[in-house]
Protein backbone atom coordinates (compact mmCIF):
# COMPACT_ATOMS: atom_id res chain seq x y z
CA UNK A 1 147.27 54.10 115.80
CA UNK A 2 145.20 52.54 112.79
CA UNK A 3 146.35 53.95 108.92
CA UNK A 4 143.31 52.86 106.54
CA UNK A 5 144.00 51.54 103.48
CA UNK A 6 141.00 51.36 102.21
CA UNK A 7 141.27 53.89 99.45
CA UNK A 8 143.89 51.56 97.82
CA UNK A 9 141.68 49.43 96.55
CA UNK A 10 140.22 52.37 94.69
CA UNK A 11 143.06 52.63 92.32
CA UNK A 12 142.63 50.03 90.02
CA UNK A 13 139.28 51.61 89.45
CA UNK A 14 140.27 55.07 89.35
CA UNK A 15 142.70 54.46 86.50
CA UNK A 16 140.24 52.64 84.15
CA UNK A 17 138.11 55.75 84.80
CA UNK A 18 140.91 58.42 83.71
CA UNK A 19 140.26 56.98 80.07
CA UNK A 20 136.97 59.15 80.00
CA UNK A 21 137.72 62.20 78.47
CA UNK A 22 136.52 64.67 80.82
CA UNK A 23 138.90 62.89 83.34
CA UNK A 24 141.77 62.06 81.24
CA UNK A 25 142.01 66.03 80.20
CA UNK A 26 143.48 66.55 84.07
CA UNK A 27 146.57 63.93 82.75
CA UNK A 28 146.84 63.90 79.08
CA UNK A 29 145.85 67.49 78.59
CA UNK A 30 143.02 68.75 76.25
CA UNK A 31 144.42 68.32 72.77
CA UNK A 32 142.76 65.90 70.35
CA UNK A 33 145.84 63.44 69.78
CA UNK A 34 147.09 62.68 73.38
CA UNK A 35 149.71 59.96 72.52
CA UNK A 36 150.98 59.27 76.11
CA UNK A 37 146.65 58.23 76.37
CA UNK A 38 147.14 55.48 73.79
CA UNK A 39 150.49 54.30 76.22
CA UNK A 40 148.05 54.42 79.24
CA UNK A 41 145.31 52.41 77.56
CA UNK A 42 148.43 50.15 76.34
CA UNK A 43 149.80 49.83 79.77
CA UNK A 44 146.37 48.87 81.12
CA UNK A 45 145.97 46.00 79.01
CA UNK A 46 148.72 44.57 79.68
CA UNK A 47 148.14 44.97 83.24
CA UNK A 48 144.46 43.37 82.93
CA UNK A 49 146.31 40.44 81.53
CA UNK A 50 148.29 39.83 84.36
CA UNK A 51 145.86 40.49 87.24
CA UNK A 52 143.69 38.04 85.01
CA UNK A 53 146.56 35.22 84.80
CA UNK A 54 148.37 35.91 88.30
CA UNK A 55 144.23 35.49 90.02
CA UNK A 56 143.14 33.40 87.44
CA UNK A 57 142.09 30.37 89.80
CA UNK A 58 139.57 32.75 91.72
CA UNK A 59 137.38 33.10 88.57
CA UNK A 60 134.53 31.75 88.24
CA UNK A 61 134.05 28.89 85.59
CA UNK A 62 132.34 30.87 83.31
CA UNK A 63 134.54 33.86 83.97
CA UNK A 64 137.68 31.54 83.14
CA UNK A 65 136.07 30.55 79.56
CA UNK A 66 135.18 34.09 78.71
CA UNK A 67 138.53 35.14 79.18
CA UNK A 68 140.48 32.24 77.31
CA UNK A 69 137.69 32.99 74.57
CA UNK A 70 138.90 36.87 74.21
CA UNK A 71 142.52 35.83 74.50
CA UNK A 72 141.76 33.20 71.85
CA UNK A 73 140.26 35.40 69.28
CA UNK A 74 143.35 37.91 69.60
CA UNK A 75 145.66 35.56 69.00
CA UNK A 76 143.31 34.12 65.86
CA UNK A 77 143.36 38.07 64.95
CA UNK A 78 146.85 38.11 65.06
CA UNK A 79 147.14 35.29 62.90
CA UNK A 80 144.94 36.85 60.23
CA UNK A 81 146.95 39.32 60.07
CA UNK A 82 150.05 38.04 59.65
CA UNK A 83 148.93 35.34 57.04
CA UNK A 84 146.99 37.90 55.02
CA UNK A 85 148.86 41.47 55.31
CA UNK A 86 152.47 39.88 56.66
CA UNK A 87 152.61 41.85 59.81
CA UNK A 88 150.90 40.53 63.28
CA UNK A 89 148.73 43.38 64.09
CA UNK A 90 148.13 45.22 60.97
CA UNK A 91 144.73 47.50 62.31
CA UNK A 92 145.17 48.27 65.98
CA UNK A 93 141.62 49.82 65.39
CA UNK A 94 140.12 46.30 64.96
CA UNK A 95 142.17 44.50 67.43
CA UNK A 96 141.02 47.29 70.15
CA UNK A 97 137.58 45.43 69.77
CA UNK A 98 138.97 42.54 71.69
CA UNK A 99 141.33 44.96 73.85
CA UNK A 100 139.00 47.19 75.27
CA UNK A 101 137.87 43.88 77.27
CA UNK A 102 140.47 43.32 78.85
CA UNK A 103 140.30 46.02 81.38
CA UNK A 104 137.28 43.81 82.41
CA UNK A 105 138.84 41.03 83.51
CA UNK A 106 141.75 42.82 85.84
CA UNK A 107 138.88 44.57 87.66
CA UNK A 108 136.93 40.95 88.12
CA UNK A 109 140.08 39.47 89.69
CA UNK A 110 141.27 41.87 91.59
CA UNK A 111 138.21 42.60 93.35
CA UNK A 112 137.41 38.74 93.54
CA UNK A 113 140.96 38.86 95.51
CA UNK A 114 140.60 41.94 97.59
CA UNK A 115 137.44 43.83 98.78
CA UNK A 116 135.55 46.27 97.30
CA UNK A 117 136.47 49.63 96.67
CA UNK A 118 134.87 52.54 99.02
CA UNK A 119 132.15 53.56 97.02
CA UNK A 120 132.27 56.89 99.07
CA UNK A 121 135.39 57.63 97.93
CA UNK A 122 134.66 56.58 94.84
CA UNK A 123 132.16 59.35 94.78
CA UNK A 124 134.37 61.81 96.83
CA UNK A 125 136.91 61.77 94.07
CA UNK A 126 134.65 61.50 90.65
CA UNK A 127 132.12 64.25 91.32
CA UNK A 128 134.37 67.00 92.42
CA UNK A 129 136.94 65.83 89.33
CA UNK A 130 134.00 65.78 86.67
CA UNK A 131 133.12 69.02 88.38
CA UNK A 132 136.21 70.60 88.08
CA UNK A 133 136.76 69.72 84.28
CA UNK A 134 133.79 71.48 83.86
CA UNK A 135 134.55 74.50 85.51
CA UNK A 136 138.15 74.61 83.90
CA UNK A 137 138.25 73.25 80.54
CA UNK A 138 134.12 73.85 79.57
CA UNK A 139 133.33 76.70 81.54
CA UNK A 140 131.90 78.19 78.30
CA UNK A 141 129.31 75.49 78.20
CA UNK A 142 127.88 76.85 81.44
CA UNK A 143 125.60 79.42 80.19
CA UNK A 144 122.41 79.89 78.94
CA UNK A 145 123.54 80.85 75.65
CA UNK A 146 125.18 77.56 75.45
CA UNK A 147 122.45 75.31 76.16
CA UNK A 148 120.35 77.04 73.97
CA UNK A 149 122.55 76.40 71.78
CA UNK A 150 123.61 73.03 72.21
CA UNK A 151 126.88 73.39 73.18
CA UNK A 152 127.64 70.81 75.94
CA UNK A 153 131.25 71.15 77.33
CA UNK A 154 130.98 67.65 77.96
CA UNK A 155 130.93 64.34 76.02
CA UNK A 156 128.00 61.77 76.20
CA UNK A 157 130.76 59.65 78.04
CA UNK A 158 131.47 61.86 80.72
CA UNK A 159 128.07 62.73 81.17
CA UNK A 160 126.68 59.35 81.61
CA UNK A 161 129.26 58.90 84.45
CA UNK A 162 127.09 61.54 86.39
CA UNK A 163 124.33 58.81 86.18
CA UNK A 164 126.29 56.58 88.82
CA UNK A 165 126.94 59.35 91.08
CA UNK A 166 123.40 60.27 90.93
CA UNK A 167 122.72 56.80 91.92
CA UNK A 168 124.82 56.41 94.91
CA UNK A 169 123.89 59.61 96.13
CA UNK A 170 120.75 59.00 95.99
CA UNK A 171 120.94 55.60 97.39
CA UNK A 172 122.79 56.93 100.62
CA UNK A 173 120.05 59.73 101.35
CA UNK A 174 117.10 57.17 100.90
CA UNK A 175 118.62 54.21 103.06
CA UNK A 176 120.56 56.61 105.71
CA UNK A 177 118.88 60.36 105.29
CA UNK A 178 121.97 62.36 104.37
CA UNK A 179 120.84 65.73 103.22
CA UNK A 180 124.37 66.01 101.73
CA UNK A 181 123.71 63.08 99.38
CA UNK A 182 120.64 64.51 98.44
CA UNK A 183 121.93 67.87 97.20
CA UNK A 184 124.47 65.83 95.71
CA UNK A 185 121.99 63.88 93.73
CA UNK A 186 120.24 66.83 92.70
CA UNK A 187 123.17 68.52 91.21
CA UNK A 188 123.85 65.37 89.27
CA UNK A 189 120.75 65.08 88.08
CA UNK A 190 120.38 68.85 87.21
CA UNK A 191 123.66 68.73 85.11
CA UNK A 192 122.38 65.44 83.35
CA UNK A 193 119.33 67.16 82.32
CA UNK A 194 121.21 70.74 81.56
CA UNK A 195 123.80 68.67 79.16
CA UNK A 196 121.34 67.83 76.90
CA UNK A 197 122.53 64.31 75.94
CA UNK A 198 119.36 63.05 74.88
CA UNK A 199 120.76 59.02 75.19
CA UNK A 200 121.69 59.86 79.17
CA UNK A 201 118.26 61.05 79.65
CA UNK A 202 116.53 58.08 78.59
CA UNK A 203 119.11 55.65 80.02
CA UNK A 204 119.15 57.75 83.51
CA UNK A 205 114.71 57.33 83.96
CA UNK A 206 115.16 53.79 83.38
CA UNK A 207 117.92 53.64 85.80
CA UNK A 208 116.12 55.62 88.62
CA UNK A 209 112.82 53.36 88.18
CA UNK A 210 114.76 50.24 88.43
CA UNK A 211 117.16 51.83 91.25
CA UNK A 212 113.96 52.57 93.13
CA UNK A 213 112.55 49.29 92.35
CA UNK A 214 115.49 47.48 93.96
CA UNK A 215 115.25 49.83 97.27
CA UNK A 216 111.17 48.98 97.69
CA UNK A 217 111.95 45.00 97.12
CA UNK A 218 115.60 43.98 98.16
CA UNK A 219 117.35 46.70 100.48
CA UNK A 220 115.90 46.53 104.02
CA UNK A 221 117.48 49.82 104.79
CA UNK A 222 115.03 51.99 102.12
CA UNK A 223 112.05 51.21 104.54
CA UNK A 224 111.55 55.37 104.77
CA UNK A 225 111.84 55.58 101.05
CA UNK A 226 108.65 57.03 100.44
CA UNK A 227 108.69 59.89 103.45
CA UNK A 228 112.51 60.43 102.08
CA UNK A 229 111.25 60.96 98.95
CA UNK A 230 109.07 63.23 99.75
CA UNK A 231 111.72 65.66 101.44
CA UNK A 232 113.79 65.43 98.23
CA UNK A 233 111.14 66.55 95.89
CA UNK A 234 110.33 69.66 98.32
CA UNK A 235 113.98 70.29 98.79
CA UNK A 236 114.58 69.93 95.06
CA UNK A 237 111.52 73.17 94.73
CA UNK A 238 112.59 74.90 97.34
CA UNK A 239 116.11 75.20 95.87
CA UNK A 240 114.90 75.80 92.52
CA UNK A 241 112.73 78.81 93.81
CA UNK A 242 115.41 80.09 95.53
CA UNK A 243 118.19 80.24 93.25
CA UNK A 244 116.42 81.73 90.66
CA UNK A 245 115.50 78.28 88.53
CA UNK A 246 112.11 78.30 88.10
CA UNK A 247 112.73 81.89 86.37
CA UNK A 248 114.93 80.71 83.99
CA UNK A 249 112.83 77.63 83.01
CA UNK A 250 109.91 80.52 82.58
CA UNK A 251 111.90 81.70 79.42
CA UNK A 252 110.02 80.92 76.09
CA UNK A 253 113.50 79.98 74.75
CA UNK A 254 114.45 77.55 77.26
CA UNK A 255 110.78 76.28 77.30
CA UNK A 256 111.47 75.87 73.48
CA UNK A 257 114.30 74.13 73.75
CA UNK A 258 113.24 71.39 75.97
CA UNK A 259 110.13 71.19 73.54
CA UNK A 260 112.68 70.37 71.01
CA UNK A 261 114.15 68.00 72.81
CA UNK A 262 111.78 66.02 73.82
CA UNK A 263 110.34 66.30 70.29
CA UNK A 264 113.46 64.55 69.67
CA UNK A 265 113.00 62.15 71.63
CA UNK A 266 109.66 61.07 70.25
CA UNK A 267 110.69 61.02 66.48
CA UNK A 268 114.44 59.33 67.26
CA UNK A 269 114.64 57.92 63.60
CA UNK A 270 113.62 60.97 61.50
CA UNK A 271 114.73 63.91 64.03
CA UNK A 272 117.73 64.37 65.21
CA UNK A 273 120.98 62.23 65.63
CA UNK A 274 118.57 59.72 65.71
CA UNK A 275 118.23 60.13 62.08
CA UNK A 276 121.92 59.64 61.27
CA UNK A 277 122.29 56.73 62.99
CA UNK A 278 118.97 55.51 60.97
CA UNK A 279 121.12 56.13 57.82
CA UNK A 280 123.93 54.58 59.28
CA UNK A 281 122.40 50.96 60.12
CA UNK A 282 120.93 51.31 56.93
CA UNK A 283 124.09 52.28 54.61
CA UNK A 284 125.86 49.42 56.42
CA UNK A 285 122.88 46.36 57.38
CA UNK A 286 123.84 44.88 53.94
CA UNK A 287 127.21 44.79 54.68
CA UNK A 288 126.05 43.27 57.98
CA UNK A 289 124.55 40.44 56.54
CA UNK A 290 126.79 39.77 53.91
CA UNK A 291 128.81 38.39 56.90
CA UNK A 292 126.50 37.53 59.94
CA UNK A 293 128.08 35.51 61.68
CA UNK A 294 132.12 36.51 62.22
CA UNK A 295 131.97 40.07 60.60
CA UNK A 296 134.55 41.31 58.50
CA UNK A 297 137.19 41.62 60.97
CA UNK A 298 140.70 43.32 59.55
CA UNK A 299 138.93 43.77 56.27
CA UNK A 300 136.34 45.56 57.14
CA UNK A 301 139.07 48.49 58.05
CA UNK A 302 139.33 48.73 54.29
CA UNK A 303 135.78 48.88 53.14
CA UNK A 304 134.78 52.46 52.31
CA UNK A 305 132.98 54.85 54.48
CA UNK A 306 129.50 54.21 53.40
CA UNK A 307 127.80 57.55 54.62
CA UNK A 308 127.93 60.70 52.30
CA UNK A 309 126.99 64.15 52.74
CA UNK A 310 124.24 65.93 50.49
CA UNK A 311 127.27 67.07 48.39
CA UNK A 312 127.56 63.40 47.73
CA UNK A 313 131.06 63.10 49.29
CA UNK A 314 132.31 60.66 52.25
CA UNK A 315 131.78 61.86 55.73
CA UNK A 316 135.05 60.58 56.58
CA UNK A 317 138.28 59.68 54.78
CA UNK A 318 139.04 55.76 54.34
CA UNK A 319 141.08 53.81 56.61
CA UNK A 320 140.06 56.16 59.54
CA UNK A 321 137.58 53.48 60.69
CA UNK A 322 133.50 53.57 60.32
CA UNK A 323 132.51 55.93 63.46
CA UNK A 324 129.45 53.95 64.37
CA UNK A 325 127.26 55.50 66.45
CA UNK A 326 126.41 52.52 67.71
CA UNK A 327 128.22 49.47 69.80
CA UNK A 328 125.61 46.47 68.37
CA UNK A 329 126.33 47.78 64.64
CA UNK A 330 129.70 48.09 65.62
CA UNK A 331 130.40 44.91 66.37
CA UNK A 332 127.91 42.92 63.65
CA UNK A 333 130.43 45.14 61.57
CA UNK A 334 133.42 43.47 62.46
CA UNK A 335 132.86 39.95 63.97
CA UNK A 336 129.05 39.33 63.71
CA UNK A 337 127.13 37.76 65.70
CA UNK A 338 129.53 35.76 67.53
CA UNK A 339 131.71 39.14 68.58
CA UNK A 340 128.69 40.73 69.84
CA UNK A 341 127.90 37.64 71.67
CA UNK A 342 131.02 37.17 72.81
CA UNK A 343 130.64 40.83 74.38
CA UNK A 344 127.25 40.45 76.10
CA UNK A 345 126.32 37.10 76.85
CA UNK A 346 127.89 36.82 79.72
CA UNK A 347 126.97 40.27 81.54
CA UNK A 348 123.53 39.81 80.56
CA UNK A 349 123.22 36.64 82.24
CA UNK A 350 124.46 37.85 84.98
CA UNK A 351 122.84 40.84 85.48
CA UNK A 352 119.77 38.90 85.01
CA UNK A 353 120.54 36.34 87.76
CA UNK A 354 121.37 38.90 90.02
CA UNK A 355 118.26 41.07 89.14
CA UNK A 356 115.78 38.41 89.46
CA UNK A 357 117.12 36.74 92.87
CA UNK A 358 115.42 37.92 96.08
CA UNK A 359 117.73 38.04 98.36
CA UNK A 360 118.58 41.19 100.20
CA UNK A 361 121.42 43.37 98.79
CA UNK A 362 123.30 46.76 99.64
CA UNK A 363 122.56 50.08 98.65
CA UNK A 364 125.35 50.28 96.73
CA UNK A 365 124.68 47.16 94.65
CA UNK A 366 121.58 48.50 93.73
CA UNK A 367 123.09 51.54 92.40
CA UNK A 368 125.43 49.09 90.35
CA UNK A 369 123.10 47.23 88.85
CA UNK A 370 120.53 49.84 87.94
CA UNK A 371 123.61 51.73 86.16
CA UNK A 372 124.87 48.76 84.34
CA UNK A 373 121.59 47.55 83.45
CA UNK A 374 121.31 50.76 81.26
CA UNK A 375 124.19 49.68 79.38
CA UNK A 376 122.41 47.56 76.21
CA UNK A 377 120.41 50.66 76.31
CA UNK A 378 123.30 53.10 75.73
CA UNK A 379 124.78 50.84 72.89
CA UNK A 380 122.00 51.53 70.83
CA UNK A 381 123.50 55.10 70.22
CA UNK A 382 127.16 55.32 71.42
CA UNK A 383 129.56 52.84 70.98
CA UNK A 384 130.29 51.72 74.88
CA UNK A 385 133.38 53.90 75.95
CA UNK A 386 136.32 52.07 77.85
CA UNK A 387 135.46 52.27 81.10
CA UNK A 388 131.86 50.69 81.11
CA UNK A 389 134.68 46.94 80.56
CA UNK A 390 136.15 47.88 84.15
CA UNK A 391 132.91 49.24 85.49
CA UNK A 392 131.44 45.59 84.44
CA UNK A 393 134.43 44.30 85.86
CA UNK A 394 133.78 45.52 89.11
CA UNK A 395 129.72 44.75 89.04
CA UNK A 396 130.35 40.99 88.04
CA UNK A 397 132.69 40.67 90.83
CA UNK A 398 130.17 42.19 93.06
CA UNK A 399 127.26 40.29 92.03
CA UNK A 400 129.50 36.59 91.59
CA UNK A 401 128.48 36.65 95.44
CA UNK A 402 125.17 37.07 95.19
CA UNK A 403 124.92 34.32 93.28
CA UNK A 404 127.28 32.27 95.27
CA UNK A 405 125.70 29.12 97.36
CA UNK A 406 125.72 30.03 100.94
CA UNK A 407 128.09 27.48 102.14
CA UNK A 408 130.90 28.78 99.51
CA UNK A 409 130.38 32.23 99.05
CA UNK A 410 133.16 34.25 100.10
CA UNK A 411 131.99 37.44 102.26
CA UNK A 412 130.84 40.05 99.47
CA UNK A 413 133.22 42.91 98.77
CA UNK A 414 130.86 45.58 99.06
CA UNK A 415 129.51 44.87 102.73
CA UNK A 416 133.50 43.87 103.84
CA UNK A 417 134.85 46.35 107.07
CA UNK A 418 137.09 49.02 106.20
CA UNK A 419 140.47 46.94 106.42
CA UNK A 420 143.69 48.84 108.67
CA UNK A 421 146.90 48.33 108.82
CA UNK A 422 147.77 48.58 112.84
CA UNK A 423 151.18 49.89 113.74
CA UNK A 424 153.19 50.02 116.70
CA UNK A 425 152.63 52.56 119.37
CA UNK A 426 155.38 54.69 119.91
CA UNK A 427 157.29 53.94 122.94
């Protein structure tokens, strides 16, 4: 008999992933402070380091440099610390900049070493589990009442990992015409939309057009596309008529609210959360520039909270860190223009490379790189949460092979058989 082992190499994934709230609450419970959390996120640093230095010699060049940068800055970090506050990491807050990539770099070599996780099981595992947090720690935000009233149950994090199951799912149904990954991308979708997370809807239509855009050009499999589509969007009325949808979306309120929204959306500096985080580039651009190029690093932990109420008082205590709603002003904050490049220089390029070959790719891939391209979009209002690093991880290892010459390139990860371990037969 054959035992597949396939969903091992899910696990490495899986546990960058429980650092999204909406997951983590299934491990570290619900409570604000989850201190066994910090351990985990701890524990998987450490464990990026090592994957990084035990497969170190199947990174690519660039890969290598990037790495021995991030590693470099810590320990320069560390050294700033110690020479100006005597201890060797006196803000964990500010080293967690240079942390939170590390995550990035276990994912790239480990899936440089072994293949691909099953993206199927990828999506048999996250859907139902974002799913179920719903149901059991939010089922108040599934009402009517509650998205009239804004009240979403879940964070802009854990919503905008509904994006990359939409994406999959929708993948599978164009290229292979499963009904099942239809529904399931209609679901997604439908909880995207009902979540109100203004930043996910944006990032998820620019994700879909360049999804779709991959399918027409590079994935020989989407040659039904258009028919497919087709069924979806009459599938998609037909279930809305029949479980009642298109009566609730005939409600003035909900028609309001959606008005509202998208209201919103036009106006995103003066309406809005758009408006705060106008007020927050703007209380803190000066500071910005006062030092462009490597930020203000530990120091800037002990600048005061420039945002006030109309009361005229802080919106936060000091030394609780600046709550940027935003990963570019984030890091201009603390290490200017060379920690943000340090960041994104090298994704971009890849993404880039891998968006503008022609060669033919898998469904899959397409789904990866229309969700990570969405990315630099999403850090103009959230700071990027931790598990975009591993997702980007896992896409850059994808992609290195894409990129590959023919002659060297290793077989890619994500097109790899589903490896068994044979055993004996019994006797």
């Amino acid at each position: 008999m054959k035992l597949n082992l396939r969903f091992l190499y899910l696990l490495p994934l899986l546990a960058i992933l429980l650092t999204d709230r909406a997951l983590g609450e299934f491990v570290f419970g619900t409570d604000e402070v989850r201190p066994a959390e910090l351990l985990f996120v701890y524990a998987l640093a450490g464990g990026s380091v090592l994957l990084g230095l035990l497969y170190y010699r199947r990174l690519e060049p660039l890969v290598r440099w990037w790495l021995l940068a991030v590693l470099a800055c810590i320990g320069a970090l560390c050294l700033e610390s110690y020479g100006g506050w005597g201890v060797w990491a006196k803000y964990p807050h500010v080293f967690s900049k240079f942390s939170v990539l590390l995550p990035l770099f276990g994912l790239y070599a480990y899936y440089r070493r072994y293949p691909a996780p099953s993206y199927r099981q990828l999506v048999a595992v996250l859907f139902p589990a974002l799913l179920l947090s719903l149901v059991v720690f939010h089922r108040d935000a599934l009402s009517l009442g509650s998205f009239l009233e804004t009240e979403r149950g879940f964070g802009v994090n854990s919503a905008y990992l509904l994006l990359l199951v939409a994406l999959l799912c929708l993948n599978w149904y164009l290229t292979r015409g499963e009904m099942l990954s239809g529904l399931s991308f209609l679901l997604a979708l439908a909880l995207i939309v009902f979540l109100q997370h203004r930043t996910v809807w944006i990032c998820s239509a620019l994700a879909i057009a360049l999804n779709l855009g991959l399918l027409a050009l590079r994935v020989p499999q989407a040659h039904n596309m258009g028919r497919r589509l087709t069924v979806l969007g009459t599938l998609a009325l037909v279930v809305g008529l029949g479980s009642g949808l298109a009566v609730i979306l005939d409600n003035p309120d909900v028609v309001n609210k959606f008005a509202a929204n998208l209201d919103d959306l036009m106006h995103p500096t003066t309406q809005g959360t758009g408006s705060f985080r106008m007020h927050q580039y703007e209380a803190y651009i000066p500071l910005v520039d006062e030092r462009p190029l490597a930020g203000w690093r530990l120091e800037g932990f002990e600048v005061p909270i420039q945002l006030y109420d109309e009361a005229g008082d802080q919106l936060w205590p000091d030394f609780t860190g600046h709550h940027f709603h935003s990963f570019y002003l984030d890091r201009l904050f603390y290490f200017g223009w060379l920690g943000l490049a340090l960041v994104i220089v090298v994704p971009v390029v890849a993404l880039l490379k891998a968006l503008l070959r022609l060669t033919p790719i898998s469904p899959e891939l397409a789904a990866l790189l229309a969700f990570s391209s969405t990315f630099f979009l999403f850090g103009f209002s959230y700071d990027w949460p931790s598990y975009i690093y591993g997702l980007l991880g896992l896409v850059l290892a994808a992609i290195s092979y894409q990129t590959a010459p023919a002659r060297t390139a290793p077989p890619a990860p994500v097109s790899q058989p589903e490896p068994a371990l044979s055993l004996p037969s019994p006797a």
